[in-house]
N, C-alpha and C. Protein backbone atom coordinates (compact mmCIF):
# COMPACT_ATOMS: atom_id res chain seq x y z
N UNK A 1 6.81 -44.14 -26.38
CA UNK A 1 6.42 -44.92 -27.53
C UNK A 1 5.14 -44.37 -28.13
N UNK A 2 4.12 -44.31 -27.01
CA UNK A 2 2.90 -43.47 -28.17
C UNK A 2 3.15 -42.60 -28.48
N UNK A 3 4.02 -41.38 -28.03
CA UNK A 3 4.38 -39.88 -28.30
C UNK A 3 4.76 -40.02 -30.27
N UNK A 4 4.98 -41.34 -30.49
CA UNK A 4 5.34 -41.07 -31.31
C UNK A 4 4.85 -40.79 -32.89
N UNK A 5 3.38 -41.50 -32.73
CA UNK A 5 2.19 -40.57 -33.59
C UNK A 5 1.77 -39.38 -33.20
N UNK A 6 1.57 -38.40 -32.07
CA UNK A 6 1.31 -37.41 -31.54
C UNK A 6 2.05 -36.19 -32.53
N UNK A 7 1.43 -35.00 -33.02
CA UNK A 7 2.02 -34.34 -33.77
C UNK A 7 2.65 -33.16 -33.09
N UNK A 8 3.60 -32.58 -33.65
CA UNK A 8 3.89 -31.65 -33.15
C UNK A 8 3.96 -30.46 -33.47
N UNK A 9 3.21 -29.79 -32.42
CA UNK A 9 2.84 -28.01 -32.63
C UNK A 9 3.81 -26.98 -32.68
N UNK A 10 4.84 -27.38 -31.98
CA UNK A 10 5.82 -26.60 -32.47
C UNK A 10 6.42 -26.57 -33.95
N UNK A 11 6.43 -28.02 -34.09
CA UNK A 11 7.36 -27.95 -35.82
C UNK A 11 5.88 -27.56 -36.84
N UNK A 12 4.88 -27.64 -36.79
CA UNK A 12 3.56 -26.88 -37.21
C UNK A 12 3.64 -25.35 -37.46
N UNK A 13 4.05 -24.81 -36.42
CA UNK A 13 4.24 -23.47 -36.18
C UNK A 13 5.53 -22.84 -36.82
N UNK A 14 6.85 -23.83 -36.58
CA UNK A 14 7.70 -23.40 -37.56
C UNK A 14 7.93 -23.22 -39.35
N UNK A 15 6.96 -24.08 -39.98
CA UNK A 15 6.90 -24.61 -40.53
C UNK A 15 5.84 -23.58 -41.29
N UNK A 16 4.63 -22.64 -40.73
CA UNK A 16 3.81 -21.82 -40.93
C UNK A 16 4.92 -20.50 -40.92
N UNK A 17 5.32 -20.49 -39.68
CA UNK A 17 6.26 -19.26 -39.98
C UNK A 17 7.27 -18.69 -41.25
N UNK A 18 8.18 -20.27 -41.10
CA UNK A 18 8.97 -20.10 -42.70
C UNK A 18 8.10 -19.57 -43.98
N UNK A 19 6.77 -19.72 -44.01
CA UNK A 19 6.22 -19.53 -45.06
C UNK A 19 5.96 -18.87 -44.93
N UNK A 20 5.65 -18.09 -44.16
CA UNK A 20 4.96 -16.63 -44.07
C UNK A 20 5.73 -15.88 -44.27
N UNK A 21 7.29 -16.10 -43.46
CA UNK A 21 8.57 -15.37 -44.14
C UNK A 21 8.52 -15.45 -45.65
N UNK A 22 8.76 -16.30 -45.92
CA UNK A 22 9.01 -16.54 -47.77
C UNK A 22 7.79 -15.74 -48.39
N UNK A 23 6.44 -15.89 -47.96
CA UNK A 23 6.15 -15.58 -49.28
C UNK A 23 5.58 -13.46 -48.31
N UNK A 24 6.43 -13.14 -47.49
CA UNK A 24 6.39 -11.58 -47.38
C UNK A 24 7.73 -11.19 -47.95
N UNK A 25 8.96 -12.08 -47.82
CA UNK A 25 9.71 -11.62 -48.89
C UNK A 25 9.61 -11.42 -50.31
N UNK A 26 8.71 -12.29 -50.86
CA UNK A 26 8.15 -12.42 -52.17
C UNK A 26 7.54 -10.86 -52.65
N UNK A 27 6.87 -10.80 -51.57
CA UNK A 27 5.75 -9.34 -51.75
C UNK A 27 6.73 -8.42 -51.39
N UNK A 28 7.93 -8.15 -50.68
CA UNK A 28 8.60 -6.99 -50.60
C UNK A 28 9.46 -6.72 -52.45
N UNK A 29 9.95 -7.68 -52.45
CA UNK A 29 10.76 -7.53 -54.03
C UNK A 29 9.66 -7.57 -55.37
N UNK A 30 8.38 -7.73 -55.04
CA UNK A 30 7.34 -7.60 -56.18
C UNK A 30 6.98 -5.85 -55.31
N UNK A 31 7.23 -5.51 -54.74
CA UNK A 31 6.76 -3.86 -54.70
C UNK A 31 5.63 -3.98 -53.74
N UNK A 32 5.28 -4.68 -53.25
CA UNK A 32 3.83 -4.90 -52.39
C UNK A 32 4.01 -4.54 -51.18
N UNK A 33 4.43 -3.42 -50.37
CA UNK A 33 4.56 -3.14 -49.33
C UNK A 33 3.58 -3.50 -48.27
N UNK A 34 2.30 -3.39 -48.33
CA UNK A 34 1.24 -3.63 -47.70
C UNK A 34 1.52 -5.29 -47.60
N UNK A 35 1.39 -5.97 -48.45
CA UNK A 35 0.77 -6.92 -47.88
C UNK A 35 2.25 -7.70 -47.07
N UNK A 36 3.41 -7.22 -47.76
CA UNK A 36 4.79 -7.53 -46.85
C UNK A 36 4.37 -7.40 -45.20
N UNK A 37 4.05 -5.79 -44.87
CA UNK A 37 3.76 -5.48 -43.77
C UNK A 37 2.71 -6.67 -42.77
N UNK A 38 1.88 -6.82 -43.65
CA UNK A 38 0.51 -7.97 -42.79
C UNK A 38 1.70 -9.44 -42.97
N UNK A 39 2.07 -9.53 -43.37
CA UNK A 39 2.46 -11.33 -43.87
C UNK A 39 3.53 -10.90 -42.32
N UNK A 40 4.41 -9.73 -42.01
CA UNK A 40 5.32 -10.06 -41.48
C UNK A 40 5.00 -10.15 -40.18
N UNK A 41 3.51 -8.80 -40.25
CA UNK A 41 3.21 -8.78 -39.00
C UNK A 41 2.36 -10.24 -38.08
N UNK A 42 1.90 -11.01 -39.01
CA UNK A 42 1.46 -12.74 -39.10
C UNK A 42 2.44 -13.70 -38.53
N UNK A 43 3.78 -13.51 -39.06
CA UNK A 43 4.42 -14.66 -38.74
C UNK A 43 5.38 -13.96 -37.04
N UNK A 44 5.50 -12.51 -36.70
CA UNK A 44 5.61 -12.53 -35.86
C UNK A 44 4.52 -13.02 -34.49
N UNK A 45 3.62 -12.87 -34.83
CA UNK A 45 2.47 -13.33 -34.03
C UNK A 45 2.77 -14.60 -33.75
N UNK A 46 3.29 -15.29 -35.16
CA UNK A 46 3.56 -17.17 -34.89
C UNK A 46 4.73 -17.06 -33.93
N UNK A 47 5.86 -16.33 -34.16
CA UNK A 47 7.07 -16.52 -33.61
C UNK A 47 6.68 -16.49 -31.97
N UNK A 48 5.91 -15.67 -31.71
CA UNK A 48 5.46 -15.89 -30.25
C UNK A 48 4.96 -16.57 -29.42
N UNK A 49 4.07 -17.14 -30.48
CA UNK A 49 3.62 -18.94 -29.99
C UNK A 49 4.61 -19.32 -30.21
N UNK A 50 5.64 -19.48 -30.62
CA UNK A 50 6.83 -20.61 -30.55
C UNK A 50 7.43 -20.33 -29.53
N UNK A 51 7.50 -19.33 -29.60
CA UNK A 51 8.49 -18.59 -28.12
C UNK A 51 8.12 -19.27 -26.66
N UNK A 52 6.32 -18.97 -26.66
CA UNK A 52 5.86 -19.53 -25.53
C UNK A 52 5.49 -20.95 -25.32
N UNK A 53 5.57 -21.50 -26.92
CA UNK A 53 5.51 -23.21 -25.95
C UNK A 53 6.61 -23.76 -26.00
N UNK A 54 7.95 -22.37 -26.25
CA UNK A 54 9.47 -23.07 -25.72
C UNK A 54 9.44 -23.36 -24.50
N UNK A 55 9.21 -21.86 -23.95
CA UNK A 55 9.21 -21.37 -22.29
C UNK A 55 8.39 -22.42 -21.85
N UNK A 56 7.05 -22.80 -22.05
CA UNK A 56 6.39 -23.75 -21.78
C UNK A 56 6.79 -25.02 -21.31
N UNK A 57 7.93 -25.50 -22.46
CA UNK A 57 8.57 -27.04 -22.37
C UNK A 57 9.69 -26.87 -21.23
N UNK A 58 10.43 -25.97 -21.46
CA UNK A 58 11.24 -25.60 -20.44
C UNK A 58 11.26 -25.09 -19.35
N UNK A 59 10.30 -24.95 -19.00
CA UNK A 59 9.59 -24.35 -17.30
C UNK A 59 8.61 -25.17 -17.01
């Protein structure tokens, strides 16, 4: 029952990721290679925190 104001870091993190996807796709079809490269290399960084507070919940 309290869990249920408690926020959650995972859907935080997903939620950062999608966007980071979207707007490095944005920069690949506007010609912006560089900053595609950093945005993608960003949200993989997120994907890894997600990864590990899967493993986390599940171990």
């Amino acid at each position: 029952m309290f869990g249920l104001f408690k926020s959650n870091p995972l859907k935080k993190l997903q939620t950062q990721h999608e966007a980071l996807l979207s707007e490095a796709f944005q920069a690949q079809r506007n010609g912006n290679i560089r900053l595609y490269s950093t945005l993608t290399a960003e949200a993989e960084a997120i994907r890894e925190q997600i990864e590990a507070l899967k493993a986390e919940s599940v171990g």
